[in-house]
Structures are given as C-alpha cells and as structure tokens.
C-alpha atoms as a PDB file:
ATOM      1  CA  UNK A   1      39.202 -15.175-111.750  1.00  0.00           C
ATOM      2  CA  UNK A   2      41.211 -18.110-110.022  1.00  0.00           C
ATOM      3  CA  UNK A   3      42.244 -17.590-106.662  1.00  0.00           C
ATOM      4  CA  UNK A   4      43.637 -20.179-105.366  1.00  0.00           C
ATOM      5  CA  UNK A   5      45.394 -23.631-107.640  1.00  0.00           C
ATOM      6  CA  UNK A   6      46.011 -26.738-105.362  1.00  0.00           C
ATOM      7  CA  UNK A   7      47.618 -29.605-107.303  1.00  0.00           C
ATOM      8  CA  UNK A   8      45.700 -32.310-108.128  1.00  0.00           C
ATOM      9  CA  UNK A   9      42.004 -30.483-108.200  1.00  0.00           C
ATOM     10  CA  UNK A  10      40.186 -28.311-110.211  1.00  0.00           C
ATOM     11  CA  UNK A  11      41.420 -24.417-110.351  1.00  0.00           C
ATOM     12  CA  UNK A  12      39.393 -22.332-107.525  1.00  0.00           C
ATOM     13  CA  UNK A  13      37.605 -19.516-109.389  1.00  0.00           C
ATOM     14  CA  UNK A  14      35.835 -16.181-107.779  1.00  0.00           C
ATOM     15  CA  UNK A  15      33.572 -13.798-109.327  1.00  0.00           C
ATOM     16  CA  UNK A  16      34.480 -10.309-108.427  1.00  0.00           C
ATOM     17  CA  UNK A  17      31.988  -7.096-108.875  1.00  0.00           C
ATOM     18  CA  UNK A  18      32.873  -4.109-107.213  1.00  0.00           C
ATOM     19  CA  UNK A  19      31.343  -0.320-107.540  1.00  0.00           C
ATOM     20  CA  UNK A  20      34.409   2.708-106.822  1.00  0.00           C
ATOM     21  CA  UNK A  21      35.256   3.337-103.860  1.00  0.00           C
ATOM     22  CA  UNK A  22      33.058   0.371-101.919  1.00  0.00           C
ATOM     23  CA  UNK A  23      32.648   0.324 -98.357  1.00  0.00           C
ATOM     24  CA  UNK A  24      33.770  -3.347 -97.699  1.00  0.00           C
ATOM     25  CA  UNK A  25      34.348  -6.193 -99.489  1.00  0.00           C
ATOM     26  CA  UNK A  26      31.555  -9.537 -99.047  1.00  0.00           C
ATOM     27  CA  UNK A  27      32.930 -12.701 -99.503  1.00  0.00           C
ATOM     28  CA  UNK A  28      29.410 -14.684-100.361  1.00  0.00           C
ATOM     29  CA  UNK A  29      29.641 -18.392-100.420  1.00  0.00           C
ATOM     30  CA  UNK A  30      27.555 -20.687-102.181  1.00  0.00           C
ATOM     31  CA  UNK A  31      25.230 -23.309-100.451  1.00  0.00           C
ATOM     32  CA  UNK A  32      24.588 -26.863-101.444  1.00  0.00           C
ATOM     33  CA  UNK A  33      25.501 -29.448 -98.473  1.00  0.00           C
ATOM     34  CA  UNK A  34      29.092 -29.360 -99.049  1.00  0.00           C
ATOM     35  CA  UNK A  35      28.683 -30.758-102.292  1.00  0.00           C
ATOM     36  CA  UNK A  36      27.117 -29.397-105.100  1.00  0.00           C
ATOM     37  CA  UNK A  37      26.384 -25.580-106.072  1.00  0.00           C
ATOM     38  CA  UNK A  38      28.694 -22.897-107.267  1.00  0.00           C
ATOM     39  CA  UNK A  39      29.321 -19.603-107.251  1.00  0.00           C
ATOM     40  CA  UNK A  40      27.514 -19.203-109.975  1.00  0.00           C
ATOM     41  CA  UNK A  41      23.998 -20.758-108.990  1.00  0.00           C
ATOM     42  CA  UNK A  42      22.472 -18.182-106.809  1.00  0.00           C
ATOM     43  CA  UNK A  43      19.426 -18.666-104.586  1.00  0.00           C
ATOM     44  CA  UNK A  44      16.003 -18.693-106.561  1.00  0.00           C
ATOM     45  CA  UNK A  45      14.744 -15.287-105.481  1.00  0.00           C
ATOM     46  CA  UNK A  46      18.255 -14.010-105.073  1.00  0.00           C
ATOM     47  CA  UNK A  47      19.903 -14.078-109.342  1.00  0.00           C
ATOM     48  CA  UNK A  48      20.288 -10.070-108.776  1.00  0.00           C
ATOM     49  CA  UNK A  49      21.547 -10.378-104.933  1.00  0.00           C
ATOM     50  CA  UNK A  50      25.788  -9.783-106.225  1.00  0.00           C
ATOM     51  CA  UNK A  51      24.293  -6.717-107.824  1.00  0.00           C
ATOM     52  CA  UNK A  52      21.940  -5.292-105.474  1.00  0.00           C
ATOM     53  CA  UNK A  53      24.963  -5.363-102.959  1.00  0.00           C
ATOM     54  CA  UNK A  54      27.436  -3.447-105.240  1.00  0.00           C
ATOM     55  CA  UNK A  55      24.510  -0.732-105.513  1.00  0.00           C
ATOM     56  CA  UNK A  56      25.010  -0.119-102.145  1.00  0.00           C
ATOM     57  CA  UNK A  57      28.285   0.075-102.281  1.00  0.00           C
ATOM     58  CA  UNK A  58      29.815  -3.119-101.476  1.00  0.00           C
ATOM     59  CA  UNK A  59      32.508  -4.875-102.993  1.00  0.00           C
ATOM     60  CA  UNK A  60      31.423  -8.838-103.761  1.00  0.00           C
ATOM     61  CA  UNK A  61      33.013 -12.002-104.296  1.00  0.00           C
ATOM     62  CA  UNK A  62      31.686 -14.922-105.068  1.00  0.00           C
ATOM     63  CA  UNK A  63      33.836 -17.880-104.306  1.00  0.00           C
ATOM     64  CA  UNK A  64      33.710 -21.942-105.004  1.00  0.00           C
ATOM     65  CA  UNK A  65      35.614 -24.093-102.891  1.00  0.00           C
ATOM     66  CA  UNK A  66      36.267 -27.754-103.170  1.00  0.00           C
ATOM     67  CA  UNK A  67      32.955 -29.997-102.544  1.00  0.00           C
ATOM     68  CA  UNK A  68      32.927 -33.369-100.541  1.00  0.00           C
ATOM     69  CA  UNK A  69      33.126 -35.334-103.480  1.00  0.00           C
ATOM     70  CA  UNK A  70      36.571 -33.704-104.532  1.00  0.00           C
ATOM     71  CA  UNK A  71      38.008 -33.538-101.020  1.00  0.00           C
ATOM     72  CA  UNK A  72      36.965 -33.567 -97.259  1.00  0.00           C
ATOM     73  CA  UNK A  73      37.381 -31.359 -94.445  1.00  0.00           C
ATOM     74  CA  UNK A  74      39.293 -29.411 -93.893  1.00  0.00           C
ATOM     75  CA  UNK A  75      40.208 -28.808 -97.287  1.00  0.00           C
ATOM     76  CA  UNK A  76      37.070 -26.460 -98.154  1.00  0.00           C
ATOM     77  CA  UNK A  77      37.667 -24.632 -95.123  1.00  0.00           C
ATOM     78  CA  UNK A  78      41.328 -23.709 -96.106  1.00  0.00           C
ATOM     79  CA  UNK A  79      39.832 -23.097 -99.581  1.00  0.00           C
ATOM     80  CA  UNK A  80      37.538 -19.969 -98.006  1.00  0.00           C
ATOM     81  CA  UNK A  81      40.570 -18.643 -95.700  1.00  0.00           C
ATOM     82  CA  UNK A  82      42.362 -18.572 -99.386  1.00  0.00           C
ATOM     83  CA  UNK A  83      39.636 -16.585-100.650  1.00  0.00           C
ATOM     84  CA  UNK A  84      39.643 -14.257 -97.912  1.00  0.00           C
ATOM     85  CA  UNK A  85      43.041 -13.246 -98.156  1.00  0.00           C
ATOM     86  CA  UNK A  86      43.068 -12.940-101.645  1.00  0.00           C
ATOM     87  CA  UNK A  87      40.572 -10.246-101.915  1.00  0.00           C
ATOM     88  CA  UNK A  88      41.494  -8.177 -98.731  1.00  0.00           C
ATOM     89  CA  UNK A  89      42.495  -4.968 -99.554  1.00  0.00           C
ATOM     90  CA  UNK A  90      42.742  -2.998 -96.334  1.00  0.00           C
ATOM     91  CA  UNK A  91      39.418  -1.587 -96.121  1.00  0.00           C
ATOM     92  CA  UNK A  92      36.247  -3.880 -94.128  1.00  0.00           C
ATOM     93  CA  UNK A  93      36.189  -7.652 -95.398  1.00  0.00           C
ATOM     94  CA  UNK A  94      32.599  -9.516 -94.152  1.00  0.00           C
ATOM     95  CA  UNK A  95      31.762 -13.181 -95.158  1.00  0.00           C
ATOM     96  CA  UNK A  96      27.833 -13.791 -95.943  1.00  0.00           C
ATOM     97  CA  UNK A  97      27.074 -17.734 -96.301  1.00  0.00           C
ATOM     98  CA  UNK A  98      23.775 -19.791 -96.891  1.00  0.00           C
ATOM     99  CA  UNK A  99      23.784 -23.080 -95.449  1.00  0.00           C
ATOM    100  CA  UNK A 100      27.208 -25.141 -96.224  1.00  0.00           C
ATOM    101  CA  UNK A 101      28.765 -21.669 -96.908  1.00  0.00           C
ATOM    102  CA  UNK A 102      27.612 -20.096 -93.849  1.00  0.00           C
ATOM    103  CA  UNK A 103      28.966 -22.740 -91.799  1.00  0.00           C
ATOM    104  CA  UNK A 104      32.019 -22.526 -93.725  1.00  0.00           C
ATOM    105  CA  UNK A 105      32.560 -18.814 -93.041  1.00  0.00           C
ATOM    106  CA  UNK A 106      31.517 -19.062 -89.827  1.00  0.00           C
ATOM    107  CA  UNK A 107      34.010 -21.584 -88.995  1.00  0.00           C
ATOM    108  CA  UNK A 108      36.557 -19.215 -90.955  1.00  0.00           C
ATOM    109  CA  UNK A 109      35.568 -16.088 -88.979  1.00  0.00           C
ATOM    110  CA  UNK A 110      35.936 -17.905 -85.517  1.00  0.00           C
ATOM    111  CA  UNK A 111      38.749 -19.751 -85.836  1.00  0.00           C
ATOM    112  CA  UNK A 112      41.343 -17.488 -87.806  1.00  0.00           C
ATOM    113  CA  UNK A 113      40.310 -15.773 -90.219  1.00  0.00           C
ATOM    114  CA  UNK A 114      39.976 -11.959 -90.010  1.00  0.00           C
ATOM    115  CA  UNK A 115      36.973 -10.777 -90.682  1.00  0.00           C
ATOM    116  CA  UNK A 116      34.845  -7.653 -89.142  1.00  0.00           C
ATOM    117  CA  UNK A 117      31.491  -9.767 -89.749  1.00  0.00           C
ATOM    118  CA  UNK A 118      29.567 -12.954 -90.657  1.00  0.00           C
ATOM    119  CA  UNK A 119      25.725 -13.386 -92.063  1.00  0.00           C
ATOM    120  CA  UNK A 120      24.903 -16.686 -91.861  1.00  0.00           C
ATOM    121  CA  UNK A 121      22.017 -17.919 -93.414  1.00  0.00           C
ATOM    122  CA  UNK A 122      20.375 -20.936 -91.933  1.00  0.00           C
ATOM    123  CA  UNK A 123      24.008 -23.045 -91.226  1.00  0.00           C
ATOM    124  CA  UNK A 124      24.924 -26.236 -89.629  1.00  0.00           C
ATOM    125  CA  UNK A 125      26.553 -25.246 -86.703  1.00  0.00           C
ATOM    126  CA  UNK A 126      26.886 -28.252 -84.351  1.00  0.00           C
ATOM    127  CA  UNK A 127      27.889 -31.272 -86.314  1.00  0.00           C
ATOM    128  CA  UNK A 128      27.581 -33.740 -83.540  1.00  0.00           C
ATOM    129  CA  UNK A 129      23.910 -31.963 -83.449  1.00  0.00           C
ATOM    130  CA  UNK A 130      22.077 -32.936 -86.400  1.00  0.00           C
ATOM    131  CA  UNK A 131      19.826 -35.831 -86.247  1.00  0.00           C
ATOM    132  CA  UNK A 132      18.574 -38.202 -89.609  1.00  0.00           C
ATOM    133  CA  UNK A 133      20.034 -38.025 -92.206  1.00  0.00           C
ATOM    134  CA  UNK A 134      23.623 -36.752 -92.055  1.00  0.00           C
ATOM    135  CA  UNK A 135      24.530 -38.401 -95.468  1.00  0.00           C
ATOM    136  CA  UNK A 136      25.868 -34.447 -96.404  1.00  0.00           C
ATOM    137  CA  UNK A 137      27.918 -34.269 -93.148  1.00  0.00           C
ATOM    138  CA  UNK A 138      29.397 -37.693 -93.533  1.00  0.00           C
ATOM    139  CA  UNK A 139      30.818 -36.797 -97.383  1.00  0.00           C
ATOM    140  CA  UNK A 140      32.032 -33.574 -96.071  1.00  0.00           C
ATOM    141  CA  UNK A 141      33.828 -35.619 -92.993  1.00  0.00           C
ATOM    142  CA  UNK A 142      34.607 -38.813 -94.737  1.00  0.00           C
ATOM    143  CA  UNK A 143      32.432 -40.698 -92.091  1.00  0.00           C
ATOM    144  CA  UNK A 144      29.422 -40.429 -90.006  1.00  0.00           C
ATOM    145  CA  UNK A 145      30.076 -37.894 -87.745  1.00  0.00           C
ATOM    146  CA  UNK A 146      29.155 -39.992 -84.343  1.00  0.00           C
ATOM    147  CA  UNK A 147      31.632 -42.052 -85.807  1.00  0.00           C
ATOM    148  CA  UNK A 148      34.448 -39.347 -86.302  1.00  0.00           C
ATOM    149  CA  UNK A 149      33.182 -36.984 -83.208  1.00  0.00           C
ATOM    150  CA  UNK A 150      36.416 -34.956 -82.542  1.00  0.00           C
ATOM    151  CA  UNK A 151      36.528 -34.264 -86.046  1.00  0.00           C
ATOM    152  CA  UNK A 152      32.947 -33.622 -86.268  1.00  0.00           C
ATOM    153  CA  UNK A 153      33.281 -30.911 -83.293  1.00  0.00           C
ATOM    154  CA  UNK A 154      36.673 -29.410 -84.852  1.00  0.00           C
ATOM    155  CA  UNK A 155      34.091 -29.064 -87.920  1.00  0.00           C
ATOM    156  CA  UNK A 156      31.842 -27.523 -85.509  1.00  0.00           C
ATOM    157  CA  UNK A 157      31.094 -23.850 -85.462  1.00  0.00           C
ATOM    158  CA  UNK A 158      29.176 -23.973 -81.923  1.00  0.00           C
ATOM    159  CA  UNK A 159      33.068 -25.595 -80.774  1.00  0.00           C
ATOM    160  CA  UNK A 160      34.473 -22.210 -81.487  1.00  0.00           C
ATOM    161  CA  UNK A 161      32.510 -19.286 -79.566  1.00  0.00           C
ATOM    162  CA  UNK A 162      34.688 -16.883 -78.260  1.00  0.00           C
ATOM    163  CA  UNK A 163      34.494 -13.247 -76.179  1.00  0.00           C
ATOM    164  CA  UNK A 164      37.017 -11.953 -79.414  1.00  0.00           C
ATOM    165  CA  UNK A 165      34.346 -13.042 -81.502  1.00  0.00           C
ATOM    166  CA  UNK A 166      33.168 -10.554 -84.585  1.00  0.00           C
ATOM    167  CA  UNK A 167      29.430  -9.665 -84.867  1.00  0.00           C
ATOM    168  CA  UNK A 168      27.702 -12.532 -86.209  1.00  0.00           C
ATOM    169  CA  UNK A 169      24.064 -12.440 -87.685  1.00  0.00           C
ATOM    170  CA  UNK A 170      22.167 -15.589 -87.707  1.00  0.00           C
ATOM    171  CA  UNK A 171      19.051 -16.143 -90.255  1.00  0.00           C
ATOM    172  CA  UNK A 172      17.221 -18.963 -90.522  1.00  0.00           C
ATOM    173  CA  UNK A 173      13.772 -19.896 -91.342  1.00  0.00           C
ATOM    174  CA  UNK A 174      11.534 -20.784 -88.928  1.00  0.00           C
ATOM    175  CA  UNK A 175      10.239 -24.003 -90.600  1.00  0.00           C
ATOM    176  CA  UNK A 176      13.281 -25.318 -92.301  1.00  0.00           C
ATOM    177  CA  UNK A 177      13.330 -29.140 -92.338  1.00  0.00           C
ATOM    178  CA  UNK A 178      16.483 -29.933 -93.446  1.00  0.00           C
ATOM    179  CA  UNK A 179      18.734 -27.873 -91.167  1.00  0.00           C
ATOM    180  CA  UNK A 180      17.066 -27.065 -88.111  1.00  0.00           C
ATOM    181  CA  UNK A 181      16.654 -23.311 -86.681  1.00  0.00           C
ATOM    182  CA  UNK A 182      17.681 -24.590 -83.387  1.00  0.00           C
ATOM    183  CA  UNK A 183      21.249 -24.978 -85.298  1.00  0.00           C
ATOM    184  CA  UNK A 184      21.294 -21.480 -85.247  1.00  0.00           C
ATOM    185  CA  UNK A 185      19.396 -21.465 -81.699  1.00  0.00           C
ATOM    186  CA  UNK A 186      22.398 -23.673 -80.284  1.00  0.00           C
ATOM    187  CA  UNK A 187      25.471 -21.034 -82.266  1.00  0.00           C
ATOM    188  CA  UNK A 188      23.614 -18.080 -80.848  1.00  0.00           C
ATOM    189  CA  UNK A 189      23.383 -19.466 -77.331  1.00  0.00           C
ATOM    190  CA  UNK A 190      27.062 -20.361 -77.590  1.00  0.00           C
ATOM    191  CA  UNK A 191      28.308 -16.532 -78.707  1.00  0.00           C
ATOM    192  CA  UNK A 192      26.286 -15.469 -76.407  1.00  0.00           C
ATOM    193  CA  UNK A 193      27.726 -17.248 -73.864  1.00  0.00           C
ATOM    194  CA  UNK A 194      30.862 -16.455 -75.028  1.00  0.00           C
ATOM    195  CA  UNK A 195      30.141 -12.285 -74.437  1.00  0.00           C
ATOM    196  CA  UNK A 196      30.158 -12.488 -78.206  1.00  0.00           C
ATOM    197  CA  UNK A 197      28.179  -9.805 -80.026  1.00  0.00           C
ATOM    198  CA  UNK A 198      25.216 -12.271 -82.270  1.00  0.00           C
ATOM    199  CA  UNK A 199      21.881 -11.320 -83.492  1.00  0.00           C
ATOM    200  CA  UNK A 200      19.140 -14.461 -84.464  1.00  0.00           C
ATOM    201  CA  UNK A 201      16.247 -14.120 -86.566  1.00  0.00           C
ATOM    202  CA  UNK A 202      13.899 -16.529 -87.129  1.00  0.00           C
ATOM    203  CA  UNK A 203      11.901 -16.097 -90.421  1.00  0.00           C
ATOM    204  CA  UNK A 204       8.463 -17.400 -89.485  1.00  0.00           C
ATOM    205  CA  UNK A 205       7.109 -19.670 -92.079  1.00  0.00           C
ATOM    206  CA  UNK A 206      10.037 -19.875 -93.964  1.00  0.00           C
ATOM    207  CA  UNK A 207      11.851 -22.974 -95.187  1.00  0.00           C
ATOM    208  CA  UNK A 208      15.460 -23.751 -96.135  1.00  0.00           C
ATOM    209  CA  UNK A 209      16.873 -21.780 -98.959  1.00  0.00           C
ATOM    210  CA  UNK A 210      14.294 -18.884 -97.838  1.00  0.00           C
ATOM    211  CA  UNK A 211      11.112 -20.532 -99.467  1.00  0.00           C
ATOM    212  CA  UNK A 212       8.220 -18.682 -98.432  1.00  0.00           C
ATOM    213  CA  UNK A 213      10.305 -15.634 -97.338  1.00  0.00           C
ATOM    214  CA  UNK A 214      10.195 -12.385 -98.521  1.00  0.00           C
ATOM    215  CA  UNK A 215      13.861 -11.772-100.508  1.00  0.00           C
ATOM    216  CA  UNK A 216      13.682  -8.549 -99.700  1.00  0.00           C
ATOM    217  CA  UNK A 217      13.328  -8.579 -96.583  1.00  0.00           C
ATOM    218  CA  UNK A 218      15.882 -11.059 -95.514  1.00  0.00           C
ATOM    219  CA  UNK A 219      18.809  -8.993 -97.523  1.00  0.00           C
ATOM    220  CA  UNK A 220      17.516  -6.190 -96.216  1.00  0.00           C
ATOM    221  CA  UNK A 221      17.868  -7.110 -92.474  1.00  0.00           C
ATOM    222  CA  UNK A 222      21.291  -8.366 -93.554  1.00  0.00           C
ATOM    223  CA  UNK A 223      22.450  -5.257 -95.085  1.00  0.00           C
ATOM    224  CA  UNK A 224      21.147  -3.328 -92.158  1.00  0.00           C
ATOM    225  CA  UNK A 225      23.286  -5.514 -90.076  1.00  0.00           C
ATOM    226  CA  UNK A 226      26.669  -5.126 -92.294  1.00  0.00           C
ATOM    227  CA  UNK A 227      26.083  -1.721 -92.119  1.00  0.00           C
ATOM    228  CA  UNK A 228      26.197  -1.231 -88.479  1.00  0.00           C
ATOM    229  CA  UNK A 229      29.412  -3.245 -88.013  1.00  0.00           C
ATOM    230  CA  UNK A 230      31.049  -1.190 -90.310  1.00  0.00           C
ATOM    231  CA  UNK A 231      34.264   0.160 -88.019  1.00  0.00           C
ATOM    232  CA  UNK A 232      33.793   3.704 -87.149  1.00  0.00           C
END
C-alpha cells in the first residue's frame, strides 16, 4: 500500500501483515547503503522473517523510502517518520533496521519520532566515523562527509543520545568489514552515556548482512528484546 506521495518521486509503498489482535506494530526497514534494496528484498536467511514475526503476534510493515540516487538526506529520513505515523494505531510501535535502515530508524527514534523501541542491526552510526570508502555516505549526503561535517553529524545517530532515549538493541557482527562493530561500539557508549537504556551484541564470526550467523538466533535475541520493552 502507498503511504506516503511526494511530488516529483516515485509513490512510497509499505507491505503490511498483521495477525488479530497483535501486540505492537514493527516498522522493518530495508538495508542496502542508502541506495539500493526494497522492502521487498529481504536478507538471505531471513525471506520468512515478516512472517515469523506476525506468528508471534506482531504487526509488520515493511517500508521503502527514497534512496540516494532519488534524493539526499534528509529526505529518507522524513520518508521513515511518514511511515511511522501512518501505521500507528495506539497500541506499541518499534522500528527494527539492518544497516542503512537501522541507522535510519535510529535516527527517527532519537530525534522525534515516537517509538517504544529500536533493533538495529549492524548500522552506521557516526558518519564523521567511518573510514575508506564512504562512496555510500557521500550519495546519501550529496558530498563526502569530511567535506559536509555538520551535516554529516546531523546525519549522525551517535549526535543524538539522550537520557529520554527508548530502549535500543544493537546487533552487529563481530567481523563485519564493511560497517564496523565499533559503529555500534561508539552508539552504545554514547546511550550509555546518555543514562539511556541500550543493549550490544556482538555476533562472533559474523559478517555484514549476518553471514555466518545463525538466523535464528539473531531474531530470536531480537524478539526477546521487543518483548521486554513491551509497556506494562
């Protein structure tokens, strides 16, 4: 289903799957460096992750948002805020990410955006941070982000740690060479700091997009963690 139209760019679409009466709703967002990947092109090892979650009892929606090549930041960032509000519905509302979309809903969740939790899997999280290549981080910014560093640090998840914070869980593999677990080192330190309430795992021997982790396990850690921030 569309949920948002912005004139001049493609119509913003959502999958929605929900079971009756579901506990909260899981806004999951796609990875793929800002620009590629959709909400349909799950994680290999993950095709049945939309419906193991409704089995449980969630309520799931998949959202796109614009990539680098249609428009720059902020502009996906406003695109997930859209999504948010459009399937809140009074009960629970967490956002679950991998990579690109886990540092968009982080930056959502900490900077606006209501939300009663965040899994992040394996994010950016400090912009200015990232060493090599940054050729993803430049299309998302529309320069190098040395070059562009208040932007970069408004783009910046780590910028945004706060004591009002909601429980964040940070996964990330261990061994991943194209975003580094000390991104997610760095965000947790920062929360912490913050008197934010964060949990970090680091998958040992496990790359980016969880190769040579056990699927299972990972969603079942992050379940466990939704679960428990469920308001009482």
């Amino acid at each position: 289903m569309i949920y948002r139209e912005v004139p001049g760019f493609r119509p913003l679409e959502l999958e929605l799957s929900e079971p009756d009466d579901p506990l909260a709703t899981i806004v999951y967002l796609h990875g793929g460096g800002w620009r590629r990947g959709s909400r349909l092109t799950p994680l290999p090892g993950f095709d049945r992750l939309a419906e193991e979650l409704v089995a449980q009892g969630f309520r799931v929606a998949a959202a796109d948002y614009r990539l680098s090549g249609e428009a720059i930041f902020p502009a996906p960032l406003d695109d997930v805020r859209a999504a948010i509000e459009f399937v809140r519905d009074g009960k629970p509302l967490f956002v679950w990410g991998e990579s690109a979309g886990a540092h968009l809903g982080l930056l959502a969740a900490l900077t606006g955006s209501t939300v009663d939790g965040v899994v992040a899997w394996f994010p950016p999280a400090d912009l200015l941070g990232l060493t090599g290549d940054v050729t993803r981080e430049a299309a998302l910014l529309g320069a190098p982000p040395e070059s562009v560093p208040a932007l970069a640090r408004s783009a910046s998840p780590v910028s945004f740690a706060h004591a009002g914070a909601p429980p964040v869980l940070l996964m990330h593999g261990a061994d991943d060479d194209l975003v580094p677990p000390t991104q997610s080192v760095r965000m947790a330190e920062a929360l912490r700091d913050a008197g934010a309430p964060v949990e970090l795992h680091l998958v040992p021997g496990a790359r980016h997009r969880w190769e040579g982790a056990d699927p299972a396990a990972v969603v079942a850690t992050s379940v466990e963690f939704v679960l428990a921030a469920l308001p009482r």
